[in-house]
Protein backbone atom coordinates (compact mmCIF):
# COMPACT_ATOMS: atom_id res chain seq x y z
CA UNK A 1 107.05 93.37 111.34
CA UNK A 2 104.36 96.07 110.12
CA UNK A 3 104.31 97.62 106.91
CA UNK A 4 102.80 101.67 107.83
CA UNK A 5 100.06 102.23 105.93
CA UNK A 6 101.71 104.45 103.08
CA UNK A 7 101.71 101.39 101.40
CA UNK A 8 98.51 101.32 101.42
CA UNK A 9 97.66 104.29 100.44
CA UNK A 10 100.16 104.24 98.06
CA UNK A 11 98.26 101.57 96.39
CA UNK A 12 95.13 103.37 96.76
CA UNK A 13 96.52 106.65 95.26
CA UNK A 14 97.70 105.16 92.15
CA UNK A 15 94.67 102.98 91.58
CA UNK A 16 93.01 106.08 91.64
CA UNK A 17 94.98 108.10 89.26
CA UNK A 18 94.52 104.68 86.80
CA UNK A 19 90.70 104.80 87.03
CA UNK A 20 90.62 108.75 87.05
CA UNK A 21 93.30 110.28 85.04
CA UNK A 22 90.73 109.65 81.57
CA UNK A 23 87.68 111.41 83.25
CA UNK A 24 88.99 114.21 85.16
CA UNK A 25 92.29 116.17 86.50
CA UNK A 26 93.51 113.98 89.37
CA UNK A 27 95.07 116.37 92.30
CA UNK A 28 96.66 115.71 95.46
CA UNK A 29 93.17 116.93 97.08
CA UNK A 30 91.03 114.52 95.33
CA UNK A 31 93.16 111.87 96.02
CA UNK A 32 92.92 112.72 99.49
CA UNK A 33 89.25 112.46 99.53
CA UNK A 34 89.04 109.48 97.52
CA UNK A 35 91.70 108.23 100.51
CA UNK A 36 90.16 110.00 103.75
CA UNK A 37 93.89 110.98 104.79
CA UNK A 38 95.49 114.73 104.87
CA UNK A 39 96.36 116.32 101.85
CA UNK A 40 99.66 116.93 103.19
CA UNK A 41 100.43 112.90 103.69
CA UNK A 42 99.11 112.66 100.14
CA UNK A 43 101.59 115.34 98.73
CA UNK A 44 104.51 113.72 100.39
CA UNK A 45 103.56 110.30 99.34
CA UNK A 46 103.04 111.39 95.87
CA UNK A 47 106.88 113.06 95.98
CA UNK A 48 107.90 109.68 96.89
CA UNK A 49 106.34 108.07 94.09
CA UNK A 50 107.38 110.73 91.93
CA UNK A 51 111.09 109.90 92.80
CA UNK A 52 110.71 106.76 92.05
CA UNK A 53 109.36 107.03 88.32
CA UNK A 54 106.09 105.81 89.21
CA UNK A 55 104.09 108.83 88.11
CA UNK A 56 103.97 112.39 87.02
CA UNK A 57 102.95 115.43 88.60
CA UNK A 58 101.64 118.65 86.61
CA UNK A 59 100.69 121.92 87.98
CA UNK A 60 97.64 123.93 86.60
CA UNK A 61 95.88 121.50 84.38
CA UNK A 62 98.00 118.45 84.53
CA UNK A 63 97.33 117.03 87.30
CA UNK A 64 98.82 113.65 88.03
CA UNK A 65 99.35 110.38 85.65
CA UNK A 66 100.65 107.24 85.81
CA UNK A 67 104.54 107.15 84.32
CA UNK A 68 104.36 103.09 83.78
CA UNK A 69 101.63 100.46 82.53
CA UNK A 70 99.63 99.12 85.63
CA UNK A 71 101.34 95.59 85.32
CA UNK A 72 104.80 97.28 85.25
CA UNK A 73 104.54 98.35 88.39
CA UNK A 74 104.82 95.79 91.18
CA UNK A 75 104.03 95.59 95.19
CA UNK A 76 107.43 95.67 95.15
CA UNK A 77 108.02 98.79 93.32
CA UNK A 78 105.77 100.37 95.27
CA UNK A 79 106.73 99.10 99.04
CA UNK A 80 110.59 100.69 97.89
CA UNK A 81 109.08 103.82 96.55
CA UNK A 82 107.39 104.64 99.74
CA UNK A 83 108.67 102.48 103.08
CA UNK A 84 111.60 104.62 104.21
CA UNK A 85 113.31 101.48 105.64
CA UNK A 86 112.96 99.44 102.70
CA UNK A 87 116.49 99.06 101.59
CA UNK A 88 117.26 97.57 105.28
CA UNK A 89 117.01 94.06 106.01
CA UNK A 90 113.60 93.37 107.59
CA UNK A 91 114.82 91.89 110.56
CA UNK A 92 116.99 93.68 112.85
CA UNK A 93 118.74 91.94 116.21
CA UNK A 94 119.10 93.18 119.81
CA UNK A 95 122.45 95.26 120.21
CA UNK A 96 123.82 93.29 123.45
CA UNK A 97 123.76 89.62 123.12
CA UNK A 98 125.70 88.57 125.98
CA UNK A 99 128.85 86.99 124.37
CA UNK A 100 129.61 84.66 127.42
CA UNK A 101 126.54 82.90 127.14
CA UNK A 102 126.80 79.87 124.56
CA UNK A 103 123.44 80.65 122.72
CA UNK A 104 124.22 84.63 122.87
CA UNK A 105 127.33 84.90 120.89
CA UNK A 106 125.87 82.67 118.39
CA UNK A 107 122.38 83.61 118.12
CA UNK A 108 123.14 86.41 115.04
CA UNK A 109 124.90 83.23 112.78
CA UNK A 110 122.14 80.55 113.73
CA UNK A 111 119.63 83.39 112.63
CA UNK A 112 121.17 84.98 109.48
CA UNK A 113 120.28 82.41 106.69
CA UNK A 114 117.01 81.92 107.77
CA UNK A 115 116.46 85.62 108.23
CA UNK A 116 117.95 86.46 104.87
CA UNK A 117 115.64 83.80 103.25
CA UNK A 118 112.52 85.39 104.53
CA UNK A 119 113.84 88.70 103.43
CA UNK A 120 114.08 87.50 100.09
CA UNK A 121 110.98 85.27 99.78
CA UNK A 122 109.14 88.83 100.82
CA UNK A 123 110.52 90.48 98.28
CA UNK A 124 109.52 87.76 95.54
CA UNK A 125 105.82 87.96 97.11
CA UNK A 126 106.44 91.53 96.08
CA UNK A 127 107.27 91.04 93.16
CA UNK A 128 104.23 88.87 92.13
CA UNK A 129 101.42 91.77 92.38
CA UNK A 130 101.06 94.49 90.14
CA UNK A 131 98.97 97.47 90.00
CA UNK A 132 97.07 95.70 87.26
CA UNK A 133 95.91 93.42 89.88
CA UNK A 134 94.63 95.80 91.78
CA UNK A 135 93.05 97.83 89.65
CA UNK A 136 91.27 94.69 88.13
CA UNK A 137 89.67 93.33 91.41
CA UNK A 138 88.58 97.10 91.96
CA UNK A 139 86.62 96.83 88.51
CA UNK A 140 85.37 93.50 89.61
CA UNK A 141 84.04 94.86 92.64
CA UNK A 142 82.23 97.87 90.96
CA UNK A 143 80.65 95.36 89.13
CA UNK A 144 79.10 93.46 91.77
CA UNK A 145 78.13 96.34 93.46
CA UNK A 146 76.25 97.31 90.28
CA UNK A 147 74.68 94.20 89.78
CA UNK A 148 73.08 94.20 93.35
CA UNK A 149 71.35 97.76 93.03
């Protein structure tokens, strides 16, 4: 399995518009600086988010902000807001399991609980991260940097 890297950069984008929003108008062309990616990807990603009541977009002056607290928003949050296959199980089995053969026709049962399990243990890893934690290691990394100039 491999996440695509709007996750990522979902994470990315909104730890930006937390550290950002106070000093300056946050824009989808800022954020795509601050992310070295295509406007365009950043505009669709930020609809996505949008949808999802993660944050706010303003024309003109507004710019965009945050719509929760950093730890109300979860990795989990997130992954849904933006993975277009999130809502489908992770796991997904080969059409044409030959039903003659003992261990083909019962492959998909002697799978499923396990599969399902890992599914859900995912989702709780999810769960577990916030924004907050993000945006807190990012602080704690500024720091260091600025202790070692």
């Amino acid at each position: 399995m491999q996440i695509s890297t709007k996750f990522t950069i979902a994470v990315h984008l909104l730890t930006a518009v937390a550290y950002f929003s106070e000093s300056q108008k946050v824009t989808s062309d800022f954020l795509a600086g601050s992310i070295g990616s295509n406007p365009v990807i950043i505009r669709n990603i930020m609809g996505q988010l949008k949808e999802a009541g993660l944050i706010d977009i303003k024309r003109g002056p507004g710019g965009v902000t945050l719509e929760k607290k950093l730890t109300d928003i979860s990795f989990l949050d997130i992954y849904k807001a933006v993975e277009t296959n999130s809502e489908e199980v992770l796991f997904r089995f080969h059409e044409n399991p030959n039903p003659l053969c003992p261990i083909g026709r019962t492959i998909h049962k002697s799978l499923d609980g396990a599969l399902e399990e890992i599914q859900k243990n995912f989702e709780v890893e999810l769960s577990k991260w916030t924004l907050a934690d993000v945006y807190e290691n990012s602080l704690e990394e500024l720091r260091k940097e600025k202790q070692n100039e």
